[in-house]
PDB file of N, CA and C in Angstrom:
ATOM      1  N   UNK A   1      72.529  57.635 179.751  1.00  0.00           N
ATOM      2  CA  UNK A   1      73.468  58.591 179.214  1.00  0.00           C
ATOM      3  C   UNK A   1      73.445  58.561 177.692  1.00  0.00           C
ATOM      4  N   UNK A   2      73.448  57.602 176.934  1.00  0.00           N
ATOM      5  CA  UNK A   2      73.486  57.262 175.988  1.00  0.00           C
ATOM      6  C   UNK A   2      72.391  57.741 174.735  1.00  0.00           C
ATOM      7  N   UNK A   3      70.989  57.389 175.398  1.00  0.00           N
ATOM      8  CA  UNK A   3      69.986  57.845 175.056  1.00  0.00           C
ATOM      9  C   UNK A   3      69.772  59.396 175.293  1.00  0.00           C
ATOM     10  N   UNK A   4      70.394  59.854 176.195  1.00  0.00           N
ATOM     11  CA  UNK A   4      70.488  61.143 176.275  1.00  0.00           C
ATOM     12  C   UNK A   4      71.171  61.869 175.139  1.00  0.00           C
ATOM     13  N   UNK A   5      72.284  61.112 174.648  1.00  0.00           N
ATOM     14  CA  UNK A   5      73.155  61.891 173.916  1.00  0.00           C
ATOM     15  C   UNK A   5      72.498  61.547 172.185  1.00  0.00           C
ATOM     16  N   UNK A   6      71.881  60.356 172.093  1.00  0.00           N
ATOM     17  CA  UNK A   6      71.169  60.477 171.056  1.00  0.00           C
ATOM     18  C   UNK A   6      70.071  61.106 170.747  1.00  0.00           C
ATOM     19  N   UNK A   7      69.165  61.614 172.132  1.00  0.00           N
ATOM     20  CA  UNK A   7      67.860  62.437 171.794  1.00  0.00           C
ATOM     21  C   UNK A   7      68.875  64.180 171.184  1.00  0.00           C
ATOM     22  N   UNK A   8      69.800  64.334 171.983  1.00  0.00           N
ATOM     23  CA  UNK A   8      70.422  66.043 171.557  1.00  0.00           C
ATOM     24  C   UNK A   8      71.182  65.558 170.072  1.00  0.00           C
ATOM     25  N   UNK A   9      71.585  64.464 169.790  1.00  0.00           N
ATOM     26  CA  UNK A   9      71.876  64.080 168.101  1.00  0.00           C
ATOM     27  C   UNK A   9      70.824  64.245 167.245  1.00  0.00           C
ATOM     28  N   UNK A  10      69.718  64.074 167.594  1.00  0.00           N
ATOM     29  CA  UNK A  10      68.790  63.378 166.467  1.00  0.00           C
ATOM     30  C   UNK A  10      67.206  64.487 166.833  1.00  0.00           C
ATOM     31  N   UNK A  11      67.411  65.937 167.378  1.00  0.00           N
ATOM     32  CA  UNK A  11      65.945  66.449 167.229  1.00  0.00           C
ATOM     33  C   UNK A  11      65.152  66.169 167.146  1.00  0.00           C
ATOM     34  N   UNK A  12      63.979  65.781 167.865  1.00  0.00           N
ATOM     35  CA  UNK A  12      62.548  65.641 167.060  1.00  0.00           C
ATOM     36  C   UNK A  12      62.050  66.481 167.347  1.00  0.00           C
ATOM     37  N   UNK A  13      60.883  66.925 165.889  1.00  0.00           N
ATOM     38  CA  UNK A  13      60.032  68.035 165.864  1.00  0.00           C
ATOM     39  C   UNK A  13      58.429  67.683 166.239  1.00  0.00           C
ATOM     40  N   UNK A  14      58.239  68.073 166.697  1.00  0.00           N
ATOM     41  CA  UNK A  14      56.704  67.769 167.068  1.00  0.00           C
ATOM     42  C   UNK A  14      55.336  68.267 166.278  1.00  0.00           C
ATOM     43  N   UNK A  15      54.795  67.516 165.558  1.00  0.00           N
ATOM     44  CA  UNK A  15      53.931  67.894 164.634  1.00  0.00           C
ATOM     45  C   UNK A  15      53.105  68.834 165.624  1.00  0.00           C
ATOM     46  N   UNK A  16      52.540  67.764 166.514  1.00  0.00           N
ATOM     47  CA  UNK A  16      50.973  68.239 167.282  1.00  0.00           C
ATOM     48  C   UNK A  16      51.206  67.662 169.063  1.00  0.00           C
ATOM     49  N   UNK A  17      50.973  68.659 169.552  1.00  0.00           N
ATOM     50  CA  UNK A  17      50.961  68.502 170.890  1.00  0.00           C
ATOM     51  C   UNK A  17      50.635  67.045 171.550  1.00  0.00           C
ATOM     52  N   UNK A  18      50.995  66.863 172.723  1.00  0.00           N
ATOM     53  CA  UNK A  18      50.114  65.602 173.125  1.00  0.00           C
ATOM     54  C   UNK A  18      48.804  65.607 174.175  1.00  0.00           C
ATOM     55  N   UNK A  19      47.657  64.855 173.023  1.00  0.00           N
ATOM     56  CA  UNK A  19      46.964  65.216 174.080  1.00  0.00           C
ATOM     57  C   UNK A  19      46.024  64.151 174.872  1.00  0.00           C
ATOM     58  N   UNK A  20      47.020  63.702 175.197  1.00  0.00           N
ATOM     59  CA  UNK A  20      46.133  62.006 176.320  1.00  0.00           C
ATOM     60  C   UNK A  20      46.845  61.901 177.584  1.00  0.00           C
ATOM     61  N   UNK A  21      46.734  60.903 178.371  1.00  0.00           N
ATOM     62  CA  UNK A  21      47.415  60.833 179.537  1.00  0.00           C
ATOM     63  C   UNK A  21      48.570  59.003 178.978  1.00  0.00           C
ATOM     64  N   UNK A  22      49.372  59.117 179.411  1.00  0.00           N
ATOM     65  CA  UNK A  22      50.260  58.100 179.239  1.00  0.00           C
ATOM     66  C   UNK A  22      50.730  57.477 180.331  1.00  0.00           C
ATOM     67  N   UNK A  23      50.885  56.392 180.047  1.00  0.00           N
ATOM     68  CA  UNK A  23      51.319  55.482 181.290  1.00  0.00           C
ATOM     69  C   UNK A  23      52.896  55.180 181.173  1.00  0.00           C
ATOM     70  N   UNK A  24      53.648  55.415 182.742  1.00  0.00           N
ATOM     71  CA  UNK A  24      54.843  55.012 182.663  1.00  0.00           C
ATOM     72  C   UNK A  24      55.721  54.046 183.347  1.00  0.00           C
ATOM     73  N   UNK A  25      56.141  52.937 183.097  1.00  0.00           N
ATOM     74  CA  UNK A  25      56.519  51.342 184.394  1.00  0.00           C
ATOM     75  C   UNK A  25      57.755  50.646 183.468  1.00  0.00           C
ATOM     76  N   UNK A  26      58.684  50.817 184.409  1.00  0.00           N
ATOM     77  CA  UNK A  26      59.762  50.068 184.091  1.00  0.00           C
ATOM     78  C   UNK A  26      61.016  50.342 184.602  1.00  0.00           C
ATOM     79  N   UNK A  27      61.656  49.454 184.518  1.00  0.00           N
ATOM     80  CA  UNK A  27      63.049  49.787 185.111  1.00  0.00           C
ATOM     81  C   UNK A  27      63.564  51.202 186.032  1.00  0.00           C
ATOM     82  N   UNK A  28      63.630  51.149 187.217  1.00  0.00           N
ATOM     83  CA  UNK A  28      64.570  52.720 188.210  1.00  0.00           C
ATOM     84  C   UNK A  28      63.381  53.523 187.720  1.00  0.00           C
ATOM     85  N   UNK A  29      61.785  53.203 187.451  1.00  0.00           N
ATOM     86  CA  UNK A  29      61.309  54.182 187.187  1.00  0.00           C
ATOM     87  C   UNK A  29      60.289  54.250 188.640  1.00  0.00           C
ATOM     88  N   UNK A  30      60.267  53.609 189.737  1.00  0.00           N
ATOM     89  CA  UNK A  30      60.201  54.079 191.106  1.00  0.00           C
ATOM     90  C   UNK A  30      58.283  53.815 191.097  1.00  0.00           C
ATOM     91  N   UNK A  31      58.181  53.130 190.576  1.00  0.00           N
ATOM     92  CA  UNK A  31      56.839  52.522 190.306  1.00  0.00           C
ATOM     93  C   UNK A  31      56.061  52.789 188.917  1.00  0.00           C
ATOM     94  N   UNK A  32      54.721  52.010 188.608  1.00  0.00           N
ATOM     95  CA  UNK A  32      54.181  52.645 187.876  1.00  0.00           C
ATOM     96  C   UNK A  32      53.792  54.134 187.938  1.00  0.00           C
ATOM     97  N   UNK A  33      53.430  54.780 186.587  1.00  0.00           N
ATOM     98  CA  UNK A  33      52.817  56.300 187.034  1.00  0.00           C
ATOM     99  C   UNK A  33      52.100  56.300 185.401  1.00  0.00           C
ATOM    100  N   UNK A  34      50.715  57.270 186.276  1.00  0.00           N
ATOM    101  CA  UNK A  34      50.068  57.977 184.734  1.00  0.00           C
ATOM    102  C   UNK A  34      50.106  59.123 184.939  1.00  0.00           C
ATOM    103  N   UNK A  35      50.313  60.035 183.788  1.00  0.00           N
ATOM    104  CA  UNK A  35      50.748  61.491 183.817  1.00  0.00           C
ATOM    105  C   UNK A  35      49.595  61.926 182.994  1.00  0.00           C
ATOM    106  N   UNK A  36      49.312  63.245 183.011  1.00  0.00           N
ATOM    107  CA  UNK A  36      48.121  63.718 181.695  1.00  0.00           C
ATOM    108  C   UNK A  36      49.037  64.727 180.978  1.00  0.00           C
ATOM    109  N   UNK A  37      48.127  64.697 179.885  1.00  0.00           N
ATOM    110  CA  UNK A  37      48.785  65.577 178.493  1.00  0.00           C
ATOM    111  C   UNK A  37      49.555  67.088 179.649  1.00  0.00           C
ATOM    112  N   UNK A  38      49.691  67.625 179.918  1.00  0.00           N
ATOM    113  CA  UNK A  38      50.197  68.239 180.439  1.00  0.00           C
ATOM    114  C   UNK A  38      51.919  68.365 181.693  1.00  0.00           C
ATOM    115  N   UNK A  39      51.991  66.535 181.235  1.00  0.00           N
ATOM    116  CA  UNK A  39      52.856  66.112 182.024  1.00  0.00           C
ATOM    117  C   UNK A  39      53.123  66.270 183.353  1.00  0.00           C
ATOM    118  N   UNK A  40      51.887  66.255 183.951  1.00  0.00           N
ATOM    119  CA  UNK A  40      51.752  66.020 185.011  1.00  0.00           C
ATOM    120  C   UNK A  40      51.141  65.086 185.985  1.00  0.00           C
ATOM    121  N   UNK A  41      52.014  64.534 187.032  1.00  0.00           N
ATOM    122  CA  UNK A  41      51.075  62.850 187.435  1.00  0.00           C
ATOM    123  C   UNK A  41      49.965  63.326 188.134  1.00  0.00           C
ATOM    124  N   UNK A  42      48.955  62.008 187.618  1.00  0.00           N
ATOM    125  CA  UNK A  42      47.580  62.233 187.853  1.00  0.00           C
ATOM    126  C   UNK A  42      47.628  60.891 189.057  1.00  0.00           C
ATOM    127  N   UNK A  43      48.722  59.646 188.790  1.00  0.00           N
ATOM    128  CA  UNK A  43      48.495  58.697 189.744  1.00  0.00           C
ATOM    129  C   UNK A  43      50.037  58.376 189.728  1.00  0.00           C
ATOM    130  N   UNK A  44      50.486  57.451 191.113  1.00  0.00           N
ATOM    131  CA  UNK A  44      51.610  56.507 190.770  1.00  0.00           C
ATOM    132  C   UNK A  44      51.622  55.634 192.151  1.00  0.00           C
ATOM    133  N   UNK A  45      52.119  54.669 191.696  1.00  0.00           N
ATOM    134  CA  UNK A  45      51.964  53.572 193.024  1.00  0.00           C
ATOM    135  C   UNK A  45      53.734  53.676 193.029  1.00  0.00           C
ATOM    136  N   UNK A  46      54.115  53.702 194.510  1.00  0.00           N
ATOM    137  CA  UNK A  46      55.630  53.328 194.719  1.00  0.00           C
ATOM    138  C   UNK A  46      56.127  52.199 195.080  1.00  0.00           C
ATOM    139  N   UNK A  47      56.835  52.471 194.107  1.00  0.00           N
ATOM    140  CA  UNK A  47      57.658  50.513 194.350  1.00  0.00           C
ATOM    141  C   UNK A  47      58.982  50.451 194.677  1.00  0.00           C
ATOM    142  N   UNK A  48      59.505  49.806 195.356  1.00  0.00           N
ATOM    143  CA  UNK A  48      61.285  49.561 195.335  1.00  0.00           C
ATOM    144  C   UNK A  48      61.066  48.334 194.602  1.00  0.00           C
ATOM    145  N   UNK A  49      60.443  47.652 194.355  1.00  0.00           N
ATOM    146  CA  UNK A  49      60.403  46.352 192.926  1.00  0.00           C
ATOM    147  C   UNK A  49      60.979  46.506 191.743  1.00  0.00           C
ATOM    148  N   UNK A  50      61.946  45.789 191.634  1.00  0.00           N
ATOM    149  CA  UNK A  50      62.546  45.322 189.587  1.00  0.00           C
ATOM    150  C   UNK A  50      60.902  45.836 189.112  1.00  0.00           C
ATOM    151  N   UNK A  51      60.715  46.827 188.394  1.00  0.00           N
ATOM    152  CA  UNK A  51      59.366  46.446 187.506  1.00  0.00           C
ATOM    153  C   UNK A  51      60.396  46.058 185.982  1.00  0.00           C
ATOM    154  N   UNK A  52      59.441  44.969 185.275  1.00  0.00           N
ATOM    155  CA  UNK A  52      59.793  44.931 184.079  1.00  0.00           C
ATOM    156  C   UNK A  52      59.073  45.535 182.670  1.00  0.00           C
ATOM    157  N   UNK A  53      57.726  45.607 182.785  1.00  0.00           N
ATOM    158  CA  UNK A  53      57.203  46.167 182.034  1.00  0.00           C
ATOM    159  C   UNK A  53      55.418  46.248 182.387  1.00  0.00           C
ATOM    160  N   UNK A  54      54.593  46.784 182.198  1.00  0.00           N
ATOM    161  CA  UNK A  54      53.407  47.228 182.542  1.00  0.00           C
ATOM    162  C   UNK A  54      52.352  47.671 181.647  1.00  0.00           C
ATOM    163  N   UNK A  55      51.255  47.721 181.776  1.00  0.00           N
ATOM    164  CA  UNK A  55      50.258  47.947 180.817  1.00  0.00           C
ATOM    165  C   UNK A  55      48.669  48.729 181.796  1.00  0.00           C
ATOM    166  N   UNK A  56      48.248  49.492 180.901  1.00  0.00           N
ATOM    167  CA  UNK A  56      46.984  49.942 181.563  1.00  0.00           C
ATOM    168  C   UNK A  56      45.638  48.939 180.381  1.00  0.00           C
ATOM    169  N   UNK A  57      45.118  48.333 181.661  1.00  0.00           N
ATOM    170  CA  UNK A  57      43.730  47.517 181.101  1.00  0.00           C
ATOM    171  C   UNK A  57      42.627  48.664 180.726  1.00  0.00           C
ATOM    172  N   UNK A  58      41.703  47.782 179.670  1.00  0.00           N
ATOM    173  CA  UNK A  58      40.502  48.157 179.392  1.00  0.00           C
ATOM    174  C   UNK A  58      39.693  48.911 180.416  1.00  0.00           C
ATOM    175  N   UNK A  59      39.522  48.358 181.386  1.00  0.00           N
ATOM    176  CA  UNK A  59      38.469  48.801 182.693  1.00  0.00           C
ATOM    177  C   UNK A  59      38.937  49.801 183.552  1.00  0.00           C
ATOM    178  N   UNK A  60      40.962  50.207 182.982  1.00  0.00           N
ATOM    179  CA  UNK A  60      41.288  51.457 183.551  1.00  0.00           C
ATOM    180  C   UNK A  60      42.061  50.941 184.908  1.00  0.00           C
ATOM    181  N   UNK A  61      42.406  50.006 185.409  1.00  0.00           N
ATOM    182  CA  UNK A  61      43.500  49.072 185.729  1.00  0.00           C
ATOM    183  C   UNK A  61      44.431  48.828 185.294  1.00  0.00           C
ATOM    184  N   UNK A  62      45.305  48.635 186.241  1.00  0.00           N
ATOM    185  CA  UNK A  62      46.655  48.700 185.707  1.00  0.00           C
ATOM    186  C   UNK A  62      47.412  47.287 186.353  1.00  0.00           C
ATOM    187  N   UNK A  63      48.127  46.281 185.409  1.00  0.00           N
ATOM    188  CA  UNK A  63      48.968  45.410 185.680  1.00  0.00           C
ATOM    189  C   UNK A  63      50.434  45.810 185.408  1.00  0.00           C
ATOM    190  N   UNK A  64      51.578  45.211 186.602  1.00  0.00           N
ATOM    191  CA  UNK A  64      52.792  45.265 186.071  1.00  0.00           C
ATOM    192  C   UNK A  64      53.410  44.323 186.289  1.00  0.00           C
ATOM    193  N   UNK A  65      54.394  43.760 186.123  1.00  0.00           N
ATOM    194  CA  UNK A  65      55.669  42.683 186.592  1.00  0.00           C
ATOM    195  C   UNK A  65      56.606  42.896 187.394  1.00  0.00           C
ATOM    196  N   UNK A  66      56.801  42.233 188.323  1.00  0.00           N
ATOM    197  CA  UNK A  66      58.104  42.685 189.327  1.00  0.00           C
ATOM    198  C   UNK A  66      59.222  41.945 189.667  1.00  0.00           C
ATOM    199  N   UNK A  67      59.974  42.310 189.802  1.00  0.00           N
ATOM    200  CA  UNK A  67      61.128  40.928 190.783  1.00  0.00           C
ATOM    201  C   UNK A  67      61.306  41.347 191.932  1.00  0.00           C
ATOM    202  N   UNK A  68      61.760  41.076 192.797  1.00  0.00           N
ATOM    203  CA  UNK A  68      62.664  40.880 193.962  1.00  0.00           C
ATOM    204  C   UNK A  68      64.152  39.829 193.980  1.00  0.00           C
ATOM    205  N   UNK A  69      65.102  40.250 193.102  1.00  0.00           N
ATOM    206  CA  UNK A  69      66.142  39.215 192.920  1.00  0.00           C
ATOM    207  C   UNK A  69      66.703  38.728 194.043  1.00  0.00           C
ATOM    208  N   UNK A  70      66.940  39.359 195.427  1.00  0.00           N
ATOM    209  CA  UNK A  70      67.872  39.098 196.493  1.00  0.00           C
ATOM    210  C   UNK A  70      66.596  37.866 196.768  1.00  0.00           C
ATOM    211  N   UNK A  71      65.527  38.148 197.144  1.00  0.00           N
ATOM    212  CA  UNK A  71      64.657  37.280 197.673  1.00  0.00           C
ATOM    213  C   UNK A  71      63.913  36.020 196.620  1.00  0.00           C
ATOM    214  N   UNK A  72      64.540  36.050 195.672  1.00  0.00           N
ATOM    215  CA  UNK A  72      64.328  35.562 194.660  1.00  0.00           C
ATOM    216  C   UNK A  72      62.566  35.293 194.754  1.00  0.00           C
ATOM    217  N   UNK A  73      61.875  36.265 194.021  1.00  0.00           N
ATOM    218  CA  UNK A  73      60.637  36.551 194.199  1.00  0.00           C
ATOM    219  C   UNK A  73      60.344  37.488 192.613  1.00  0.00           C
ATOM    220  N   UNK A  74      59.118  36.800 191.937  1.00  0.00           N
ATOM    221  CA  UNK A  74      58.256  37.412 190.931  1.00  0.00           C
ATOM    222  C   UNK A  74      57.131  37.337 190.181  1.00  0.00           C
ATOM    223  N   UNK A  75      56.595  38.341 190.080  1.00  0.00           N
ATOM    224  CA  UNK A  75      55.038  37.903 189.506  1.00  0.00           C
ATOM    225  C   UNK A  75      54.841  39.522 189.309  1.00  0.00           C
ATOM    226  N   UNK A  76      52.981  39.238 189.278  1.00  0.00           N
ATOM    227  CA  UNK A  76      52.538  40.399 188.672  1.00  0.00           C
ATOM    228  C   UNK A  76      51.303  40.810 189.389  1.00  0.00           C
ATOM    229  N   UNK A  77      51.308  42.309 189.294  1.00  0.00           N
ATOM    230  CA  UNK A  77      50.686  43.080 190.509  1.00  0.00           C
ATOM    231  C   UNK A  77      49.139  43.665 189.437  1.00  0.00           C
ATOM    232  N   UNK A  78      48.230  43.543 190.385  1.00  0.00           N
ATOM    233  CA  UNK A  78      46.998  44.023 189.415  1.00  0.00           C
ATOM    234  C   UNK A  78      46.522  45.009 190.459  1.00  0.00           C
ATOM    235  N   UNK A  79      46.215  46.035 189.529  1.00  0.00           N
ATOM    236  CA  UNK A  79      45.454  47.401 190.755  1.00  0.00           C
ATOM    237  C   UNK A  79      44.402  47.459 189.865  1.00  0.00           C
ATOM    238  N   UNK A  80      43.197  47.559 190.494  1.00  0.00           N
ATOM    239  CA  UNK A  80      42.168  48.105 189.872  1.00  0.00           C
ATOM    240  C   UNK A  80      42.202  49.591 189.327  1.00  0.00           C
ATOM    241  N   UNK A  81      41.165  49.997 188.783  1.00  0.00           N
ATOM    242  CA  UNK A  81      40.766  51.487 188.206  1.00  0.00           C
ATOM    243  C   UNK A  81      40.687  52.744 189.425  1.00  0.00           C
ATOM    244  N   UNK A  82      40.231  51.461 190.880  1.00  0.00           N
ATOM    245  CA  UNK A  82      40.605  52.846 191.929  1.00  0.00           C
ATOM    246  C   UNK A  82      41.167  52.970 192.743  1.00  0.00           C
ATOM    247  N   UNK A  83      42.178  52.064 192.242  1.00  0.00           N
ATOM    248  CA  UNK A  83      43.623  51.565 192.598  1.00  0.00           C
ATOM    249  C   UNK A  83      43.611  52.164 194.342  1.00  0.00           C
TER     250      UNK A  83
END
């Protein structure tokens, strides 16, 4: 909510379009996902997992972090490039 009310405070103008694909993992965000410049998903793995934060590797793989608090359970998930 919060962040909501600061993106309609604070405008940003956009020099130049975006034009790559971006990766997205973290928190209520319902797994990792990569989207392309067009904002649209190109991949996403579904998780009911705590993710905490995530990264796309060199070779086009993707690692993230997870919990399971009730089951007290955590570590980190590696998908390859063809996942």
């Amino acid at each position: 909510m919060l962040a909501g009310l600061l993106l309609n405070a604070f405008p940003v103008q956009v020099e130049e379009p975006v034009e790559h694909r971006f990766f997205i993992c973290g928190w209520a965000s319902g797994g990792p996902a990569i989207y392309n410049e067009t904002f649209e998903p190109v991949w996403h793995h579904d998780s009911d997992d705590e993710i905490s934060d995530g990264w796309v590797l060199p070779d086009g793989g993707v690692v993230y972090s997870f919990s399971r608090r009730k089951q007290g359970v955590a570590g980190v998930v590696r998908l390859g490039a063809d996942r």
